[in-house]
N, C-alpha and C. Protein backbone atom coordinates (compact mmCIF):
# COMPACT_ATOMS: atom_id res chain seq x y z
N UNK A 1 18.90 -1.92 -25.96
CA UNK A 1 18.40 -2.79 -24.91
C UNK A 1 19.48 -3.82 -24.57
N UNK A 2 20.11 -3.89 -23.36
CA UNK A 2 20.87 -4.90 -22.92
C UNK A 2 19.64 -6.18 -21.66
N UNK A 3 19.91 -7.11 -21.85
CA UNK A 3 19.76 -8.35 -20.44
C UNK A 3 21.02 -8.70 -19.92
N UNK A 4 21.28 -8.82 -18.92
CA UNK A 4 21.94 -8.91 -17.80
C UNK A 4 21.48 -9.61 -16.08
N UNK A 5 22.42 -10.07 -15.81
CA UNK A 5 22.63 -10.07 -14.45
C UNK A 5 22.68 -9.02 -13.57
N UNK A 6 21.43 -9.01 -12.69
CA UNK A 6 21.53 -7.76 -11.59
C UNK A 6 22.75 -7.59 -10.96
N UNK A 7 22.58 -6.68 -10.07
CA UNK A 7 24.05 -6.53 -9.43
C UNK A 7 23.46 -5.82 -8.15
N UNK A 8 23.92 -5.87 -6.66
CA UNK A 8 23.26 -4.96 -5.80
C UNK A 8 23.09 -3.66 -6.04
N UNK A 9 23.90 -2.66 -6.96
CA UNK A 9 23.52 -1.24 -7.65
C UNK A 9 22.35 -1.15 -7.84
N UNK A 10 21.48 -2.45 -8.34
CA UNK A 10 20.39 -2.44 -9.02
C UNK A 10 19.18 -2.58 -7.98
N UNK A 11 19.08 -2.75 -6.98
CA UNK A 11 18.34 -3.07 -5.43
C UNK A 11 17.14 -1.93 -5.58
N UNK A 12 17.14 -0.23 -5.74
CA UNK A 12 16.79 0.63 -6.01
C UNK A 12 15.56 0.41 -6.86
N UNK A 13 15.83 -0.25 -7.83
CA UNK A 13 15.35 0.20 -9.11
C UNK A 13 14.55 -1.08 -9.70
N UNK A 14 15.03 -2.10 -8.39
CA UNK A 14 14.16 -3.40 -8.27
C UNK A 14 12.98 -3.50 -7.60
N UNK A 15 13.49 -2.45 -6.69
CA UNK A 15 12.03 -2.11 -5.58
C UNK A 15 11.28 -1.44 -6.56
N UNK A 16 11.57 -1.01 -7.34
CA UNK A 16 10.40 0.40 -8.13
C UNK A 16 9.78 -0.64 -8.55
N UNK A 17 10.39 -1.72 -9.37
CA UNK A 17 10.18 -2.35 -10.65
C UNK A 17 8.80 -3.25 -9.51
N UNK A 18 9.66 -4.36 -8.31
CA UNK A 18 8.36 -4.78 -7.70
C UNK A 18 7.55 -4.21 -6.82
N UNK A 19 7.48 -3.06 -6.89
CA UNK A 19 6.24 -2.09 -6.27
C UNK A 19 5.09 -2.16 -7.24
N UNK A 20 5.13 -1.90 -8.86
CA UNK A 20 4.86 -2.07 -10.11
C UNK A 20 4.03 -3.28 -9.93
N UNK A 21 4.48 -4.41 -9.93
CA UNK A 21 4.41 -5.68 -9.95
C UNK A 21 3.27 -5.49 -8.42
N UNK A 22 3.64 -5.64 -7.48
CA UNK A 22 3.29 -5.72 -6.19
C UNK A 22 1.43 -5.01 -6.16
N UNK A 23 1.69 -3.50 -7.35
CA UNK A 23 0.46 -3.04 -7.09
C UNK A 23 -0.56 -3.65 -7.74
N UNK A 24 -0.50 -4.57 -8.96
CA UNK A 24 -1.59 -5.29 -9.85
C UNK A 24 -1.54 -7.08 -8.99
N UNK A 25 -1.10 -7.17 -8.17
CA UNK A 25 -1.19 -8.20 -7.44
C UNK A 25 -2.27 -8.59 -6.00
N UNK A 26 -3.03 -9.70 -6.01
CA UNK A 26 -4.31 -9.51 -4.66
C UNK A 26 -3.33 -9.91 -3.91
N UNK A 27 -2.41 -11.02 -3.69
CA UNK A 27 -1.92 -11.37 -2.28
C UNK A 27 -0.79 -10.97 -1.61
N UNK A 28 -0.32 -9.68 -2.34
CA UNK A 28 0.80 -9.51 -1.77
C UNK A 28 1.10 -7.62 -1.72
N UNK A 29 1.53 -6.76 -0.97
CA UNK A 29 1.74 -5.67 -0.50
C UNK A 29 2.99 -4.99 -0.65
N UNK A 30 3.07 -3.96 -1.37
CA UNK A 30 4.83 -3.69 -1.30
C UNK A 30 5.08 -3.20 0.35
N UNK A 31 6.21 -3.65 0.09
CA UNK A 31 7.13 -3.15 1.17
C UNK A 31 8.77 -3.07 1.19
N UNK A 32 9.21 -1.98 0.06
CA UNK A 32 10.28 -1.90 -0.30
C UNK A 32 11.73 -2.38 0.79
N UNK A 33 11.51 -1.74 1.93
CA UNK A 33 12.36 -2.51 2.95
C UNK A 33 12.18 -3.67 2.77
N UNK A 34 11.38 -4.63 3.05
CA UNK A 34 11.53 -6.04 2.87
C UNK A 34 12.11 -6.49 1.91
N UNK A 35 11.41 -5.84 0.60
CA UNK A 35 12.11 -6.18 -1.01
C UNK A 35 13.66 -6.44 -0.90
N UNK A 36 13.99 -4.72 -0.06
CA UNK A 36 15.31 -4.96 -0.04
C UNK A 36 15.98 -6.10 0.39
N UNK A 37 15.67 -6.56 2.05
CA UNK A 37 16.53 -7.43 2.48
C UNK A 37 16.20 -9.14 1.46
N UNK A 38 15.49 -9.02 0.59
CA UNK A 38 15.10 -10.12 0.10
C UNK A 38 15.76 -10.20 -0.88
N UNK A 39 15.83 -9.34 -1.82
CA UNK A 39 16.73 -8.70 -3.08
C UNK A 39 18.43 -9.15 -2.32
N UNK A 40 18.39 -8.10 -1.39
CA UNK A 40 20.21 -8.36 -1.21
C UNK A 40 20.69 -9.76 -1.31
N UNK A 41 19.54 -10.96 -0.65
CA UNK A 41 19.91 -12.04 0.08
C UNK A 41 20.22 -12.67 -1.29
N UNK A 42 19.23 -12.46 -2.21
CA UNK A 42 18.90 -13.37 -3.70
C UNK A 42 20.78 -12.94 -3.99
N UNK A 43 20.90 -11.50 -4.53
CA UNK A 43 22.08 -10.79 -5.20
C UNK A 43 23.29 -11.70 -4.26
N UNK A 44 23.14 -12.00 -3.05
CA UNK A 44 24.75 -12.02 -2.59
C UNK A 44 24.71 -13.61 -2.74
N UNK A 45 23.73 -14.19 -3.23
CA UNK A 45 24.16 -15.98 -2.96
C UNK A 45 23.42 -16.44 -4.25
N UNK A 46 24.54 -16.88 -5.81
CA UNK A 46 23.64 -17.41 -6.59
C UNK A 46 22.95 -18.83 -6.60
N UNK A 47 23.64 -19.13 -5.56
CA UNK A 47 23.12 -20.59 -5.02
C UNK A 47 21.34 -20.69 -4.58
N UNK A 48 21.08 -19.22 -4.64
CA UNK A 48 19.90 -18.94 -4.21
C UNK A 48 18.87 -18.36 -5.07
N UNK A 49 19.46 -17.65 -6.00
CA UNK A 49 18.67 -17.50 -7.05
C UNK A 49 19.87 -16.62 -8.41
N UNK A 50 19.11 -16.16 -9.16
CA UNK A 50 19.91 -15.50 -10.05
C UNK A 50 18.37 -14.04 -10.33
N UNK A 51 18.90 -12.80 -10.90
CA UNK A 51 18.01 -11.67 -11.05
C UNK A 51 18.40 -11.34 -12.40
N UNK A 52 17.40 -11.14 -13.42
CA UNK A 52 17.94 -10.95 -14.89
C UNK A 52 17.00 -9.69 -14.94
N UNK A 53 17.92 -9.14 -15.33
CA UNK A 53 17.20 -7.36 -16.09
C UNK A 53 17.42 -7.05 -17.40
N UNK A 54 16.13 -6.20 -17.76
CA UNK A 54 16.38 -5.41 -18.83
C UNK A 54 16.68 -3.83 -18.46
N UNK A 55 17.96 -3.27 -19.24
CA UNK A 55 17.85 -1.77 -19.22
C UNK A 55 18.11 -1.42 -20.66
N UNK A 56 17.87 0.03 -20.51
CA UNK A 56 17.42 0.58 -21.48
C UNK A 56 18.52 1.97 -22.14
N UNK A 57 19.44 2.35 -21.03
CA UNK A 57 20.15 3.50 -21.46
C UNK A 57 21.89 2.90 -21.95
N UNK A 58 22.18 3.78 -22.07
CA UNK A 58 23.68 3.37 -22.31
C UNK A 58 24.47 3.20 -21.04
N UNK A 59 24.06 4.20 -20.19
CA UNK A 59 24.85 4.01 -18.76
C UNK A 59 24.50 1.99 -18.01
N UNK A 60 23.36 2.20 -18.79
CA UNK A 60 22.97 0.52 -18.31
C UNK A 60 22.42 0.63 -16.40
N UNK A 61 21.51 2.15 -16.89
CA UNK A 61 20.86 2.40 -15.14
C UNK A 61 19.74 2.27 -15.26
N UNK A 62 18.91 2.11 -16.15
CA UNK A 62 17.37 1.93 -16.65
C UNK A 62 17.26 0.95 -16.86
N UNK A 63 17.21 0.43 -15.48
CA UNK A 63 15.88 -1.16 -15.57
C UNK A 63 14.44 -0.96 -15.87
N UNK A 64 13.91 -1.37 -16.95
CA UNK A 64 12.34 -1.66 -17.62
C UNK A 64 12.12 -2.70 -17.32
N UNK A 65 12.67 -4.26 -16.78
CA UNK A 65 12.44 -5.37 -16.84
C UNK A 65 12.91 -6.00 -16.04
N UNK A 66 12.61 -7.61 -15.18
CA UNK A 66 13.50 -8.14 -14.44
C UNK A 66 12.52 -9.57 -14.62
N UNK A 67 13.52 -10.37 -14.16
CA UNK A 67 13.08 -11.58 -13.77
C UNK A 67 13.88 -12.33 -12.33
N UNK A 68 12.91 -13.09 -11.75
CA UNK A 68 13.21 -13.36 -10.64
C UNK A 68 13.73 -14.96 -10.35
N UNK A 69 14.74 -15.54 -10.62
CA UNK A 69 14.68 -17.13 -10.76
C UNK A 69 14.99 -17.62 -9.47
N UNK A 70 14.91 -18.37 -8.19
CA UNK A 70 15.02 -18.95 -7.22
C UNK A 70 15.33 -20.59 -7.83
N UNK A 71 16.55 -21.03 -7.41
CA UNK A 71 16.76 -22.59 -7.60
C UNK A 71 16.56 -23.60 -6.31
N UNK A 72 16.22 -24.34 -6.90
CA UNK A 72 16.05 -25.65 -5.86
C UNK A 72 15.93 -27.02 -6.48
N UNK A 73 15.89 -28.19 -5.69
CA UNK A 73 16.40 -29.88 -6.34
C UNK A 73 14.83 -29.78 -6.59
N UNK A 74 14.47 -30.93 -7.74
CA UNK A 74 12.96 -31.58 -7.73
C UNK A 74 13.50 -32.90 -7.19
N UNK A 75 12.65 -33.33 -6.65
CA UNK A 75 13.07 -35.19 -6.33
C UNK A 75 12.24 -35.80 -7.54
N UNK A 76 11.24 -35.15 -8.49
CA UNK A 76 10.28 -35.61 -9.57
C UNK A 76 11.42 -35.76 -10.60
N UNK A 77 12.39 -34.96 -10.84
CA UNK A 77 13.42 -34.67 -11.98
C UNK A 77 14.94 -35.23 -11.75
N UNK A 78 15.24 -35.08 -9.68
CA UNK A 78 16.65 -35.81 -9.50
C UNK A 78 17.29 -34.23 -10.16
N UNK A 79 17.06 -33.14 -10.13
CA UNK A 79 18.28 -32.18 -10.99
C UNK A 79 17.47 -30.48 -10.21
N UNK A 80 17.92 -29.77 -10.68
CA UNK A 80 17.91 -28.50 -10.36
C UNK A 80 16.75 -28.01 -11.21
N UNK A 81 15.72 -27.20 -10.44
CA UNK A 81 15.15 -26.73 -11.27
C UNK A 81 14.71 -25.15 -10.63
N UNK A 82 14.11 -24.24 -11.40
CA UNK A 82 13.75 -22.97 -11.28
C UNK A 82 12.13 -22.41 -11.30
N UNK A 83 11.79 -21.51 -9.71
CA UNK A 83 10.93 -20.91 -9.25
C UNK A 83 11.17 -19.75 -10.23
N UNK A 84 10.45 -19.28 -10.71
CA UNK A 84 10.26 -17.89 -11.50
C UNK A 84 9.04 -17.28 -10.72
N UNK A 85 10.31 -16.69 -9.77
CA UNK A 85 9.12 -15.95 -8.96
C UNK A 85 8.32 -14.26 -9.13
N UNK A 86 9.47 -13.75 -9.96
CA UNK A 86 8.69 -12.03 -9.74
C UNK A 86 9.09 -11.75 -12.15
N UNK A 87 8.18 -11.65 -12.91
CA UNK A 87 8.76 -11.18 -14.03
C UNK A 87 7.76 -10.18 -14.21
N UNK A 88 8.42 -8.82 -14.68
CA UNK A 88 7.88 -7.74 -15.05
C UNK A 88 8.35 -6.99 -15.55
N UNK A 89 7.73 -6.62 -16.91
CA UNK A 89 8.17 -5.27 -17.47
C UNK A 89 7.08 -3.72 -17.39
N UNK A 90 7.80 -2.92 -16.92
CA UNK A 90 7.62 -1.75 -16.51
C UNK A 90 6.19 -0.96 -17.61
N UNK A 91 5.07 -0.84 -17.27
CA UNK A 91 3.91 -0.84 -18.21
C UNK A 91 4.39 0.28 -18.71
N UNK A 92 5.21 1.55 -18.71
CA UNK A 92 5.60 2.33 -19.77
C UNK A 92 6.40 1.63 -20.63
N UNK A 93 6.96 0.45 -20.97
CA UNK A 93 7.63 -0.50 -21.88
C UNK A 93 7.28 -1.71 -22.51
N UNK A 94 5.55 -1.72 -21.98
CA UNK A 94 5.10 -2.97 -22.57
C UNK A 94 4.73 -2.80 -23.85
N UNK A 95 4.26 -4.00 -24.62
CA UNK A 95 3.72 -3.52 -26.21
C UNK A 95 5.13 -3.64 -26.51
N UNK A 96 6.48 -3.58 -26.72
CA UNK A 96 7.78 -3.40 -27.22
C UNK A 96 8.31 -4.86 -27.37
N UNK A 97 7.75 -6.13 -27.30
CA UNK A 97 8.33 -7.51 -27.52
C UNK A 97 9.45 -7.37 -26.11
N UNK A 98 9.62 -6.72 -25.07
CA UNK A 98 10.87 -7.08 -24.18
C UNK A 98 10.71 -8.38 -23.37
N UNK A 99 9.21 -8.69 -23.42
CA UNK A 99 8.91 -9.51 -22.33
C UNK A 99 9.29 -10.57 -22.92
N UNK A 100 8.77 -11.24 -23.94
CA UNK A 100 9.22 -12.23 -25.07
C UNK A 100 10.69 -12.50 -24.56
N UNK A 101 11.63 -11.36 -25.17
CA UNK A 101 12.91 -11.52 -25.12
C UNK A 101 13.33 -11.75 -23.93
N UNK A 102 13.07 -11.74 -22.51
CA UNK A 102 13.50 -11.51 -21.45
C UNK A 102 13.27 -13.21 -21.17
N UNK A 103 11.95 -13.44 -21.51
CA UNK A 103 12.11 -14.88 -21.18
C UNK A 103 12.78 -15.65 -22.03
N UNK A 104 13.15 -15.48 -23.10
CA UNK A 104 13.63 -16.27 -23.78
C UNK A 104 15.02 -16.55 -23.79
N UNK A 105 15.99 -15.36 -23.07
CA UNK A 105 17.07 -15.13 -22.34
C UNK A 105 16.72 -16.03 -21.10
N UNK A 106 15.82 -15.84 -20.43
CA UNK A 106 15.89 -16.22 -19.25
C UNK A 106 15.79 -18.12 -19.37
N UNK A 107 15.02 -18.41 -20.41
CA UNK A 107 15.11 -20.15 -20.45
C UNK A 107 16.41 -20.50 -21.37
N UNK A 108 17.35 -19.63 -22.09
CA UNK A 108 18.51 -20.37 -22.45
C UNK A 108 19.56 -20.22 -21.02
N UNK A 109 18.98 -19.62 -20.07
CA UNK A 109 19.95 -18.88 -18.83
C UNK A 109 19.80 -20.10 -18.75
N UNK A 110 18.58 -20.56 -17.92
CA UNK A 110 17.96 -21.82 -16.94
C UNK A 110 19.04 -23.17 -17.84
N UNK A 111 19.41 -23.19 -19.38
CA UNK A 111 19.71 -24.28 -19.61
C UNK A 111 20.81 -24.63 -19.43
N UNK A 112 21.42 -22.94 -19.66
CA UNK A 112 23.14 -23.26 -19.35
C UNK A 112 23.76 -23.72 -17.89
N UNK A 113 22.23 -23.19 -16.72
CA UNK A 113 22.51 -23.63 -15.34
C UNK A 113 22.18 -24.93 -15.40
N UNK A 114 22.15 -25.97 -16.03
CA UNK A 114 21.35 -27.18 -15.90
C UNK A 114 20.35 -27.84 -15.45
N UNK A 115 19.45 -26.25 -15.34
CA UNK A 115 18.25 -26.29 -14.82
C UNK A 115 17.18 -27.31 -16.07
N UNK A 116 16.25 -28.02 -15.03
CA UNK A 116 15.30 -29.15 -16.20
C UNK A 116 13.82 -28.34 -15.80
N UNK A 117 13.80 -27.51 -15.51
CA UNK A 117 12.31 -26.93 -15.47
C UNK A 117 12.25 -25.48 -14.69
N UNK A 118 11.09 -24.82 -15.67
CA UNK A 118 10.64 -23.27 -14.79
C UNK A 118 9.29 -23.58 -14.80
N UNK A 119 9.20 -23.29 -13.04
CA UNK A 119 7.93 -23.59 -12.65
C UNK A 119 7.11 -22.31 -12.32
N UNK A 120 5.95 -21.13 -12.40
CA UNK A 120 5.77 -19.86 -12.31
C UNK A 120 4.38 -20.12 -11.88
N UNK A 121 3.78 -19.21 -10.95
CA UNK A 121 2.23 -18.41 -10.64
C UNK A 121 1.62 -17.67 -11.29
N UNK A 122 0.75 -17.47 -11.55
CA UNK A 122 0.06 -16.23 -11.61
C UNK A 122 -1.11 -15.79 -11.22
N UNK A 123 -1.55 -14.60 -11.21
CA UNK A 123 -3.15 -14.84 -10.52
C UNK A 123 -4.01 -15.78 -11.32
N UNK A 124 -4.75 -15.91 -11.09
CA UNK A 124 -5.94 -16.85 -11.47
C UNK A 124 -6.59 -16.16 -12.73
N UNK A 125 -6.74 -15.14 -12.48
CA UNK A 125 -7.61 -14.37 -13.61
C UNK A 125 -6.71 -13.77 -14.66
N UNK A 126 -5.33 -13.28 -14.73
CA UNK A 126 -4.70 -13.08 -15.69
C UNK A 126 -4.63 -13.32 -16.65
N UNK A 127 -5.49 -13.42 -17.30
CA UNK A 127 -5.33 -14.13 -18.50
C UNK A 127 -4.55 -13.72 -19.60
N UNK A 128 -4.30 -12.49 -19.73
CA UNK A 128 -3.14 -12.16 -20.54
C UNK A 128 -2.09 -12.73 -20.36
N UNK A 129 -1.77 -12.49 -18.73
CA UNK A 129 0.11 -13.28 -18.62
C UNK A 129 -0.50 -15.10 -18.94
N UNK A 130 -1.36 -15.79 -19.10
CA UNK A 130 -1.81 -17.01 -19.25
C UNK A 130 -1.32 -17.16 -20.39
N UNK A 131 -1.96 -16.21 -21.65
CA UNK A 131 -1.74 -16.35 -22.70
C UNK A 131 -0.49 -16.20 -23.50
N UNK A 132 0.18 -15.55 -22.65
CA UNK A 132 1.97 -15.04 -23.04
C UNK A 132 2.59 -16.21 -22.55
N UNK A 133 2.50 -16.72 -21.54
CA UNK A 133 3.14 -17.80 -21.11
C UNK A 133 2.86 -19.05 -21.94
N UNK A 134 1.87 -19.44 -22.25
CA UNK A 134 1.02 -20.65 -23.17
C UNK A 134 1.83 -20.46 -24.84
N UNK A 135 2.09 -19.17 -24.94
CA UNK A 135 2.68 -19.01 -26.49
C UNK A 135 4.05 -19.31 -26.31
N UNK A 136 4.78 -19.10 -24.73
CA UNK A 136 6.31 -19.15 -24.78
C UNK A 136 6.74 -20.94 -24.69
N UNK A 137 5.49 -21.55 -24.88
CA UNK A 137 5.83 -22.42 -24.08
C UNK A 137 5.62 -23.20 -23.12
N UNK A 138 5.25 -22.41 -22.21
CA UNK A 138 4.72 -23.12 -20.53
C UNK A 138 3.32 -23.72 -21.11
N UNK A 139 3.11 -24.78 -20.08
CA UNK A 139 1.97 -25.87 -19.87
C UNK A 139 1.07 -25.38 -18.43
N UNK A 140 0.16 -25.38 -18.65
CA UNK A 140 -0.65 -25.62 -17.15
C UNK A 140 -0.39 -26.59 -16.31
N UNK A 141 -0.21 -26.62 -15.06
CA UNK A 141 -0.12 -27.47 -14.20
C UNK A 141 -1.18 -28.42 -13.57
N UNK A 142 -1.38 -29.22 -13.84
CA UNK A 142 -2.49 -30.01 -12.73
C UNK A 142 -2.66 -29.74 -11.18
N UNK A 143 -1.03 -29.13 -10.80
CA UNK A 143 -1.46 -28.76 -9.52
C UNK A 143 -1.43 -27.65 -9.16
N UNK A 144 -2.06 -27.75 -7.83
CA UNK A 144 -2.76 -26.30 -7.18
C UNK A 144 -1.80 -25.57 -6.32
N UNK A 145 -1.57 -24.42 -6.32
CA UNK A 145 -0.62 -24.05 -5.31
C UNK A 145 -1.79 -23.70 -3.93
N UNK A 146 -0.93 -24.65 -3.04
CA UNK A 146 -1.54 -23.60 -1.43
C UNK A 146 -0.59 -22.99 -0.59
N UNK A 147 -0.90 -22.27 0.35
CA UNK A 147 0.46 -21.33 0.57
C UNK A 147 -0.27 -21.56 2.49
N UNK A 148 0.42 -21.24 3.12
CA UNK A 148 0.38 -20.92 4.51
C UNK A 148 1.45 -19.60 4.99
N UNK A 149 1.11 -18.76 5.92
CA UNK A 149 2.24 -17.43 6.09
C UNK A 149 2.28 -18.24 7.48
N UNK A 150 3.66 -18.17 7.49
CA UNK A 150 4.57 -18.45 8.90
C UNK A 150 4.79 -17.09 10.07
């Protein structure tokens, strides 16, 4: 098992990964074209986010895992902090501790960027990813997310 930094090679195999993701989700629809141009935009500007994967072969072409980090300022913190917007491991790979490890890679990532916080969603009813998150660490938020589509 390697973690890593995506790379656009990996665009393919990101769409699979959030199609995966996309299908156990109420508010949102795959649409791999879109993924793509959204994926490329993240991959070509880390100013914009960073993409952490897990693979699984030696060639290092088997993504099982990814995480999605988007950066931006808090004015609450004065510093950089991180949207963790898409994490998933591939349900033929769950049960294997990757998810654990992926975040736990992924919050020494966030520290070395001088990121002071990962802020994440989930559905409402999840309570499993509630409970994975609550053991890694994360706190509940007092606040509510509302969303509007433009």
């Amino acid at each position: 098992m390697k973690i890593r930094l995506a790379t656009k090679d990996d665009i393919a195999s990101l769409c699979e990964l959030l199609d995966e993701l996309f299908s156990l989700e109420k508010e949102f629809i795959s649409n791999k074209e879109v993924q793509n141009i959204g994926l490329t935009k993240i991959l070509k500007d880390e100013n914009i986010g960073n993409i952490i994967v897990v693979s699984i072969d030696e060639d290092d072409k088997k993504i099982v895992a990814m995480v999605n980090l988007l950066y931006t300022i808090s004015t609450a913190l004065g510093e950089r902090v991180i949207i963790l917007e898409d994490m998933l491991v591939s349900k033929n790979f769950q049960n294997q501790n990757i998810c654990f490890k992926l975040l736990e890679y992924t919050k020494n990532f966030a520290k070395e960027k001088g990121c002071k916080r990962i802020t994440l969603l989930t559905d409402n009813d999840n309570f499993k990813a509630h409970k994975f998150y609550e053991k890694s660490g994360f706190e509940k938020s007092t606040m509510i997310p509302f969303r509007i589509k433009l």
